[in-house]
C-alpha atoms as a PDB file:
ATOM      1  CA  UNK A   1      65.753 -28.055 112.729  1.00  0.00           C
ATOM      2  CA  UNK A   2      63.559 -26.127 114.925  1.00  0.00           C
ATOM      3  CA  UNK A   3      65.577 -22.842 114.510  1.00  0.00           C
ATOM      4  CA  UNK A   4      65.078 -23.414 110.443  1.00  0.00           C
ATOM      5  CA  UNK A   5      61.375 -23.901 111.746  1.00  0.00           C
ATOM      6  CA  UNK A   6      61.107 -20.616 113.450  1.00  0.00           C
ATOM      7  CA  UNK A   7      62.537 -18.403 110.377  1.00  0.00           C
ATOM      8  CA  UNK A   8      60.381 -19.686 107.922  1.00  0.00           C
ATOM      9  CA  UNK A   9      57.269 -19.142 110.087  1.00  0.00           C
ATOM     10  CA  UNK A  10      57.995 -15.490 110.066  1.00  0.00           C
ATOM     11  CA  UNK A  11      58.588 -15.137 106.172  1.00  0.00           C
ATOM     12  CA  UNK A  12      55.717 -17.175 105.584  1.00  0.00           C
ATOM     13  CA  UNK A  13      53.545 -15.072 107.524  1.00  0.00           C
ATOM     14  CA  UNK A  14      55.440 -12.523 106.237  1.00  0.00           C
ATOM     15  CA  UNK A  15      54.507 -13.418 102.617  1.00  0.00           C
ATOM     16  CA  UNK A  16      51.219 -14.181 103.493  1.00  0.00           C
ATOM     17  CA  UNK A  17      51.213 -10.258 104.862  1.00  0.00           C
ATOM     18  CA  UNK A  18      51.944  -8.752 101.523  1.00  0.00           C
ATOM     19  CA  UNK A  19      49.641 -10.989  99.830  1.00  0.00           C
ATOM     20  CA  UNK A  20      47.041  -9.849 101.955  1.00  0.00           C
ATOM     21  CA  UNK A  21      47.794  -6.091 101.226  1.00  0.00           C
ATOM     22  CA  UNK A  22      48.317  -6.394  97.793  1.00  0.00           C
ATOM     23  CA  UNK A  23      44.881  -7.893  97.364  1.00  0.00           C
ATOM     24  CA  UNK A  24      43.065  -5.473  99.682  1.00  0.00           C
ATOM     25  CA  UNK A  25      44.475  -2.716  97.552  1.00  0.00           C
ATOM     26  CA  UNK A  26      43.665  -4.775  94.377  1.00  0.00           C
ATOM     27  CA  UNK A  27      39.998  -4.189  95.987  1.00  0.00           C
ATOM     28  CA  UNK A  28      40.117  -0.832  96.977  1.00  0.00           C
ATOM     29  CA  UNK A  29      41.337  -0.292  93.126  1.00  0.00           C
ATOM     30  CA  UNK A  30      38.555  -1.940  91.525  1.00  0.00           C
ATOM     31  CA  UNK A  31      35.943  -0.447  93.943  1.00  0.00           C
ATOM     32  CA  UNK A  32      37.066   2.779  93.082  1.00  0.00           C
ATOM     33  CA  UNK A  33      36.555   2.088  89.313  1.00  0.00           C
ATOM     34  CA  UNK A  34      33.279   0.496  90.033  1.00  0.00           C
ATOM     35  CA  UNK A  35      32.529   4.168  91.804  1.00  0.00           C
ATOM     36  CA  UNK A  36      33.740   6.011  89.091  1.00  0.00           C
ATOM     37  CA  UNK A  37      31.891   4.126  86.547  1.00  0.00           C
ATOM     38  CA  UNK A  38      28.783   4.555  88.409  1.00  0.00           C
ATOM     39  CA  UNK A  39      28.834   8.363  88.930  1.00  0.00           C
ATOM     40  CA  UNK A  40      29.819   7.986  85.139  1.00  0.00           C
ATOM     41  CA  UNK A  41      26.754   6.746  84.247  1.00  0.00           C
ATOM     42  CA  UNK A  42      24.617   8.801  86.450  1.00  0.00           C
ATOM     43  CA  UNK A  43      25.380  12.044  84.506  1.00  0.00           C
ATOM     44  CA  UNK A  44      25.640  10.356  81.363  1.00  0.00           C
ATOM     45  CA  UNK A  45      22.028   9.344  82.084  1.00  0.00           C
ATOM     46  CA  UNK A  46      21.108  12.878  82.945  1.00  0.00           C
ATOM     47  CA  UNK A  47      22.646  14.630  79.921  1.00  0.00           C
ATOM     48  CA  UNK A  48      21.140  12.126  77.890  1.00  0.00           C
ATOM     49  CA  UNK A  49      17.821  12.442  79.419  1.00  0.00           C
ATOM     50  CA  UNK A  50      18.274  16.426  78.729  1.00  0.00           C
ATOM     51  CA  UNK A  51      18.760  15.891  75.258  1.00  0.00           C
ATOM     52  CA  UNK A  52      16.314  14.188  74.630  1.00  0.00           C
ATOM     53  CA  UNK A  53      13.895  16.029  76.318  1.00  0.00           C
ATOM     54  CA  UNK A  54      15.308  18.922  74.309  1.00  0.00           C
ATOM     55  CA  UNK A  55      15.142  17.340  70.853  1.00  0.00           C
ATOM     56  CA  UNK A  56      11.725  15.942  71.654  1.00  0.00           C
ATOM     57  CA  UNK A  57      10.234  19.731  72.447  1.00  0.00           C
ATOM     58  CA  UNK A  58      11.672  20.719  69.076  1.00  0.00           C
ATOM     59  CA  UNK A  59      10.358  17.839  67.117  1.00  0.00           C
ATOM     60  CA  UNK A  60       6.727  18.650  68.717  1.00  0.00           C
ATOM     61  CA  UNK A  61       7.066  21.919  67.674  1.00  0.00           C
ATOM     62  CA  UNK A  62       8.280  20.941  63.652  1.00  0.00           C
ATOM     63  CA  UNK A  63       5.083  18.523  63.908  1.00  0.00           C
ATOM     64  CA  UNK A  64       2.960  21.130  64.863  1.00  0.00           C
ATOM     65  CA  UNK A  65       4.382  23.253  62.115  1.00  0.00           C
ATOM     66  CA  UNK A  66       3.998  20.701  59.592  1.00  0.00           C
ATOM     67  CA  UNK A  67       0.156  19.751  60.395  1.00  0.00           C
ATOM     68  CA  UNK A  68      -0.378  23.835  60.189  1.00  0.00           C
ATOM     69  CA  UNK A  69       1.001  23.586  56.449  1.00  0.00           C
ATOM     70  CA  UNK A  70      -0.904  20.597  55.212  1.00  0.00           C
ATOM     71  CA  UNK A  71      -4.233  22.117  56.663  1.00  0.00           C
ATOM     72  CA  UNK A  72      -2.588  24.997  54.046  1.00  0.00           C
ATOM     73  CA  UNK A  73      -1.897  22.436  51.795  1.00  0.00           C
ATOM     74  CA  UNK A  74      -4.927  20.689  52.029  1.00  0.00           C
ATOM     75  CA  UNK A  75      -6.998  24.086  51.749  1.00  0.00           C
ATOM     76  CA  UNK A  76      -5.532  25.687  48.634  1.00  0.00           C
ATOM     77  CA  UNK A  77      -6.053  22.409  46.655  1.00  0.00           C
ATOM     78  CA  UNK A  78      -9.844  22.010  47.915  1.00  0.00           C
ATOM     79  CA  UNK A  79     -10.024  25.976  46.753  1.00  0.00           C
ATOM     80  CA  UNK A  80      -7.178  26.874  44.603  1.00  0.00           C
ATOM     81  CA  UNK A  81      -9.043  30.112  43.715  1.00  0.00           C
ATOM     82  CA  UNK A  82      -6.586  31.624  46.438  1.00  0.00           C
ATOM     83  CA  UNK A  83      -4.064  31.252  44.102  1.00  0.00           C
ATOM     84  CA  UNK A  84      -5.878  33.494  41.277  1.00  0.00           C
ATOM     85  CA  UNK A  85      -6.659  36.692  43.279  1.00  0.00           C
END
């Protein structure tokens, strides 16, 4: 009985070894992920940010543009006289 004692010890501990690895690498897996996800979303963030920085400068500019023609606007319909010459 103590012999059948003695080999089971090792495969437990054996077992218990494997275990062990296969959830430190289940770790190292999702920490990875959880790395990769975050760098992810760092330059997604940036490009984003880029964008819209890009599509707001254009939009100031087409507002700009479009207050310039309803002073126009506004102008030739207090004085449409502009129109006859």
């Amino acid at each position: 009985m103590s012999r059948a004692g003695r080999i089971s010890n090792p495969v437990n501990v054996g077992i218990a070894v494997q275990a062990d690895w296969e959830n430190r690498e289940f770790i190292s897996n999702i920490s990875l992920n959880v790395r990769r996800l975050f760098e992810f979303l760092l330059q997604f963030e940036a490009t984003t940010k880029s964008k819209l920085a890009s599509l707001n400068e254009k939009l100031d500019s087409l507002e700009r543009k479009l207050e310039g023609l309803e002073v126009q606007v506004s102008s030739a319909t207090t004085n449409p006289s502009v129109f006859n010459s």
